[in-house]
Protein backbone atom coordinates (compact mmCIF):
# COMPACT_ATOMS: atom_id res chain seq x y z
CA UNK A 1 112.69 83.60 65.34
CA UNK A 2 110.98 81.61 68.49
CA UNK A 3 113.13 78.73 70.03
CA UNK A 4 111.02 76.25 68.75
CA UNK A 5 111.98 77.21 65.22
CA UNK A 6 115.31 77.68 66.64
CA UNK A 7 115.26 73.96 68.18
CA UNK A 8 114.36 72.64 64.71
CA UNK A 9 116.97 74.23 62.38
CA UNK A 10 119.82 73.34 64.73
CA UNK A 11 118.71 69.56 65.10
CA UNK A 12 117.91 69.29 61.49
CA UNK A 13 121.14 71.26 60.04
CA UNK A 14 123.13 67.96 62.12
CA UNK A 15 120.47 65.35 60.39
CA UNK A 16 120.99 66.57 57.05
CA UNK A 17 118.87 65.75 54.24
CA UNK A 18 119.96 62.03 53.70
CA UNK A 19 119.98 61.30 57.70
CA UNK A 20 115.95 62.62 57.55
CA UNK A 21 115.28 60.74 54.20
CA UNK A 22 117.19 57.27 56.46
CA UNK A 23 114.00 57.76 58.94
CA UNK A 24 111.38 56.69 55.88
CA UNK A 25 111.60 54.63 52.66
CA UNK A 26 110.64 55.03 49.30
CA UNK A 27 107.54 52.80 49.67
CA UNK A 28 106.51 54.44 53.06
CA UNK A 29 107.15 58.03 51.03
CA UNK A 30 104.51 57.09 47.70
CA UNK A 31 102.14 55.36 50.37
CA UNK A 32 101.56 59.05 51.92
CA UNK A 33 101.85 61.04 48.65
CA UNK A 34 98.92 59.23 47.39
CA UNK A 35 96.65 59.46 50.20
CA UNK A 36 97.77 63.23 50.38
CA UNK A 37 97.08 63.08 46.62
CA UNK A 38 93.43 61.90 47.14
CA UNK A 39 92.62 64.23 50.20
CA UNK A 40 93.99 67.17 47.72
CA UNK A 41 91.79 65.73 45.08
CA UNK A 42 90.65 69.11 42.47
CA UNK A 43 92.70 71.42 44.55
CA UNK A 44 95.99 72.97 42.42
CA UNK A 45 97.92 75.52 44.62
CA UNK A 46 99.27 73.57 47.41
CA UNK A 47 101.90 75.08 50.62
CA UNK A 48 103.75 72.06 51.81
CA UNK A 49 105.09 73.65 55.10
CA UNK A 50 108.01 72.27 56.84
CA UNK A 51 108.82 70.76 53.60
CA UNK A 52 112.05 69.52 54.15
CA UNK A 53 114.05 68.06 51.44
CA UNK A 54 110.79 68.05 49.22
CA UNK A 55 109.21 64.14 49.87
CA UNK A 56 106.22 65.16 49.15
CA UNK A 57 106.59 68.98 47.31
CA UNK A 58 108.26 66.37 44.62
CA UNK A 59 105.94 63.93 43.60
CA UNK A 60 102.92 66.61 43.58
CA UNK A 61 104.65 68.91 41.67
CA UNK A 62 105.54 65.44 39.19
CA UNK A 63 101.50 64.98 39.52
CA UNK A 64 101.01 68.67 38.02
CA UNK A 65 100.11 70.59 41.35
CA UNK A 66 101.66 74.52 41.51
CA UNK A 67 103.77 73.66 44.56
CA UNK A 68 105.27 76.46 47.52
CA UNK A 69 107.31 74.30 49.80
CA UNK A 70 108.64 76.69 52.88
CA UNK A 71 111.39 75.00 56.03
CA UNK A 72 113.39 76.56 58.88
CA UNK A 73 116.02 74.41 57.60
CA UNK A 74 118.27 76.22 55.06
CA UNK A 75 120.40 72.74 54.23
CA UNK A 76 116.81 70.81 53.47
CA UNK A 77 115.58 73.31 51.40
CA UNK A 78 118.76 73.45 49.51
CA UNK A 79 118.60 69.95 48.95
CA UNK A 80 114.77 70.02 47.73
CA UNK A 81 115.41 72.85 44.84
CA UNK A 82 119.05 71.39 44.10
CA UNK A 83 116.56 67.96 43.36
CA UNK A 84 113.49 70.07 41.43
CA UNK A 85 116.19 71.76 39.03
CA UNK A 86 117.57 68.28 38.53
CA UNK A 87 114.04 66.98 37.65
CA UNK A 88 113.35 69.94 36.11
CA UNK A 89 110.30 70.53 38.50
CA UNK A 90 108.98 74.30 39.08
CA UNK A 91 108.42 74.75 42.57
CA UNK A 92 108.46 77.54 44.78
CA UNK A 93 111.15 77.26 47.20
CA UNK A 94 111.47 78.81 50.60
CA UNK A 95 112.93 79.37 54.20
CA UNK A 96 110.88 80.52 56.94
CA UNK A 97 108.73 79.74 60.12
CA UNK A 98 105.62 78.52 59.82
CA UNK A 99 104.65 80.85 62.29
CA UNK A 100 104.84 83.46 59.83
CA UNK A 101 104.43 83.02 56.82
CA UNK A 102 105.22 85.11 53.40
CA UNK A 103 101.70 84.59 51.30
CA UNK A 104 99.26 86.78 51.07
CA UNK A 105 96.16 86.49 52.24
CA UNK A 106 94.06 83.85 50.05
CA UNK A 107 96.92 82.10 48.49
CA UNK A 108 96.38 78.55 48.44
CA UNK A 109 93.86 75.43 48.08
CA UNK A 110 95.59 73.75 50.48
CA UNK A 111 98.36 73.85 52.84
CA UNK A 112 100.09 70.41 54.56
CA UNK A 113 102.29 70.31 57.30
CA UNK A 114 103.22 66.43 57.94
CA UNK A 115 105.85 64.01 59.45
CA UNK A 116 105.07 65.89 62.92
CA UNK A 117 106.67 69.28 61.85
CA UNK A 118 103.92 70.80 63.76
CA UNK A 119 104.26 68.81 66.65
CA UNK A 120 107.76 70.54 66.77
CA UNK A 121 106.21 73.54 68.09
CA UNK A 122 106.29 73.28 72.33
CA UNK A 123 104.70 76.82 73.18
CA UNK A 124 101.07 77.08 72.67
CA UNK A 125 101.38 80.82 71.31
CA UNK A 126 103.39 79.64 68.44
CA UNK A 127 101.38 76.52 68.02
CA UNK A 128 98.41 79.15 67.86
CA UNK A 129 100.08 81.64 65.70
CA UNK A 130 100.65 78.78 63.01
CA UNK A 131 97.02 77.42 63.23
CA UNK A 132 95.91 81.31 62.41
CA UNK A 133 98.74 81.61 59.52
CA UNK A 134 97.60 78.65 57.91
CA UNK A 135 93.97 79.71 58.24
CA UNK A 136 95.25 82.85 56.71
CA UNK A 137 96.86 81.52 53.46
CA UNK A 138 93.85 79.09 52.72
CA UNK A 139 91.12 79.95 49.96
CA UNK A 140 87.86 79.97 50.89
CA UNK A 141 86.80 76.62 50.59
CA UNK A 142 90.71 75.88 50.90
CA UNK A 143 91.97 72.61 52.89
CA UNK A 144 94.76 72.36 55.50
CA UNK A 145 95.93 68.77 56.54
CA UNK A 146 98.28 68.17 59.92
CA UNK A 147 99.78 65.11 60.82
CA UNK A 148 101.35 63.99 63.66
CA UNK A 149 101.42 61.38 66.28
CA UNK A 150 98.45 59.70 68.70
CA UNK A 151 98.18 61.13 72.11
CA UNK A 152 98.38 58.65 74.70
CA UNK A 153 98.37 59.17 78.86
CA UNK A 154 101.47 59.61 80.83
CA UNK A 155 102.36 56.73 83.13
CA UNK A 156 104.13 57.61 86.46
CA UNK A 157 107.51 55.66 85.47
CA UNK A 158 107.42 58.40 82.23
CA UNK A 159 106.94 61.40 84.27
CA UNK A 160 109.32 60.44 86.95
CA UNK A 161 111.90 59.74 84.27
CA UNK A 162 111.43 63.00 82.30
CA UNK A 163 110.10 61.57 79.50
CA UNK A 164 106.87 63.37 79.54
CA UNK A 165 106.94 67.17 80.73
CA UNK A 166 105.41 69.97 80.02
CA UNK A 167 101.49 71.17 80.28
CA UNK A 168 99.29 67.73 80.72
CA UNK A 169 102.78 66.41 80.00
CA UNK A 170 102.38 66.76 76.34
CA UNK A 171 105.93 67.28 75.22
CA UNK A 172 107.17 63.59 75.30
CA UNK A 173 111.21 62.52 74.89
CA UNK A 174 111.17 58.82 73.62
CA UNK A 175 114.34 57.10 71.88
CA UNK A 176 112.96 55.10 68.73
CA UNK A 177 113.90 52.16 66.91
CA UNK A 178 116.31 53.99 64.34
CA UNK A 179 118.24 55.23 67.25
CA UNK A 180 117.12 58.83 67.17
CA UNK A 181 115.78 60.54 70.13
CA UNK A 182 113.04 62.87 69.07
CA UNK A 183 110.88 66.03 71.40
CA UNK A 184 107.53 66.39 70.44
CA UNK A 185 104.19 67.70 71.46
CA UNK A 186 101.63 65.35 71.28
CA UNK A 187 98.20 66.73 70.40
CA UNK A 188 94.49 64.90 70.70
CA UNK A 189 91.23 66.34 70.16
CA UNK A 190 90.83 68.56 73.07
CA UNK A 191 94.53 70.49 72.10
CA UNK A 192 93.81 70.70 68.58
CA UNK A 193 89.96 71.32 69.94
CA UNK A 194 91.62 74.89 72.01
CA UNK A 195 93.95 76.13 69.25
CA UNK A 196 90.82 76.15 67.16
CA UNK A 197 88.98 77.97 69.43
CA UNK A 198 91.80 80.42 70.03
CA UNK A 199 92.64 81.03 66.20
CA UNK A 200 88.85 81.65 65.77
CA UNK A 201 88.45 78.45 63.33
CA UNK A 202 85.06 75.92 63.64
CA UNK A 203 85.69 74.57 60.65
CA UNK A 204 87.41 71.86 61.74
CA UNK A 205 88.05 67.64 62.09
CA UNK A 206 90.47 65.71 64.42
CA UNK A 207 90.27 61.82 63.32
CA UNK A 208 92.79 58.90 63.26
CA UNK A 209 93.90 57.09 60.05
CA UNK A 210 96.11 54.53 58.96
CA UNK A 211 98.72 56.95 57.33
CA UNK A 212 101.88 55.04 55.30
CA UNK A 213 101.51 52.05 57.69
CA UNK A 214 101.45 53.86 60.98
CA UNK A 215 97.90 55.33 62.67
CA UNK A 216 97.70 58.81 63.18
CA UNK A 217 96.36 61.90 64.02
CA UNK A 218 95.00 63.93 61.52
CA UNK A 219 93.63 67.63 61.79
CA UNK A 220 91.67 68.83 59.15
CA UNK A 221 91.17 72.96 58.42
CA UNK A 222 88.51 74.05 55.98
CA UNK A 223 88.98 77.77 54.74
């Protein structure tokens, strides 16, 4: 297991299900699910990697998609299949790295990885090795959707405070308004633009969207 994955489980084993589920709300939650629902539009099989407690593996199993839904983190997953037996939901639960991932080859229509899971990743050689995983899961003709945060410069007062380290200072420490401090790696075109390149993928998109009532970056991967 690589430390980023490592990283993850630890932070989100303290969290817990209802301390993740405290970061968004209910109307925040079906705002996403339906523009994931129209992006997914015709496609059944869905992955939603990094799952955690199943926001979003939920409501598109509810809709009628066949639903995998893979995390690090055993507690979330727990929590996400204790929830689908209660609602009587058949969904394919799982714990694993998204850098390696148990499908075969072909598997899915599409595969989503959102709420910045991927942006959890700080080495480029696991941020590569995921890009190529998800490639290999997808249909031809399959979709892949990553979310994650806007890139913006580093000012000097960040870097001299350690909030922004890292290559091009990428990996960025902030404290938010809930209280939480969060790592992540912020990616723009260019980054997404290299792992790409690296993975051996042109069919690609990077574009911003307004995204539950926040803008963000989107990167779209076409099997």
């Amino acid at each position: 297991m690589l430390n980023s994955a490592l990283r993850s489980r630890a932070e989100y084993a303290e969290l817990g299900a209802d301390g993740l589920a405290a970061l968004t709300s209910p109307e925040r939650d079906a705002a996403i699910v339906k523009i994931v629902e129209e992006l997914l539009e015709g496609r059944e099989t869905v992955l939603d990697l990094c799952c955690g407690y199943g926001r979003i593996a939920l409501p598109l199993a509810r809709a009628g998609k066949s639903v995998r839904a893979l995390d690090i983190s055993p507690n979330l997953v727990e929590a996400g299949r204790d929830q689908a037996v209660e609602d009587e939901l058949a969904i394919d639960w799982a714990i694993g790295s998204m850098t390696d991932l148990p499908y075969a080859w072909d598997t899915f229509d599409a595969v989503i990885c959102l709420w910045t899971a991927f942006h959890e990743l700080f080495a480029e050689d696991e941020q590569i090795n995921t890009i190529c995983e998800i490639s290999r899961v997808l249909k031809p003709g399959g979709l892949a959707i990553i979310e994650g945060p806007i890139w913006g410069p580093a000012t000097a007062s960040e870097i001299a405070l350690g909030m922004r380290q890292g290559p091009e200072h990428r990996i960025v420490t902030a404290e938010h308004a809930d209280g939480v401090t969060r790592v992540q790696y912020i990616h723009d075109e260019i980054s997404y633009g290299r792992l790409c390149a690296a993975a051996g993928i042109d069919k690609y998109k990077v574009y911003k969207r307004e995204w539950g009532g926040k803008r963000r970056l989107i990167l779209e991967i076409r099997g």
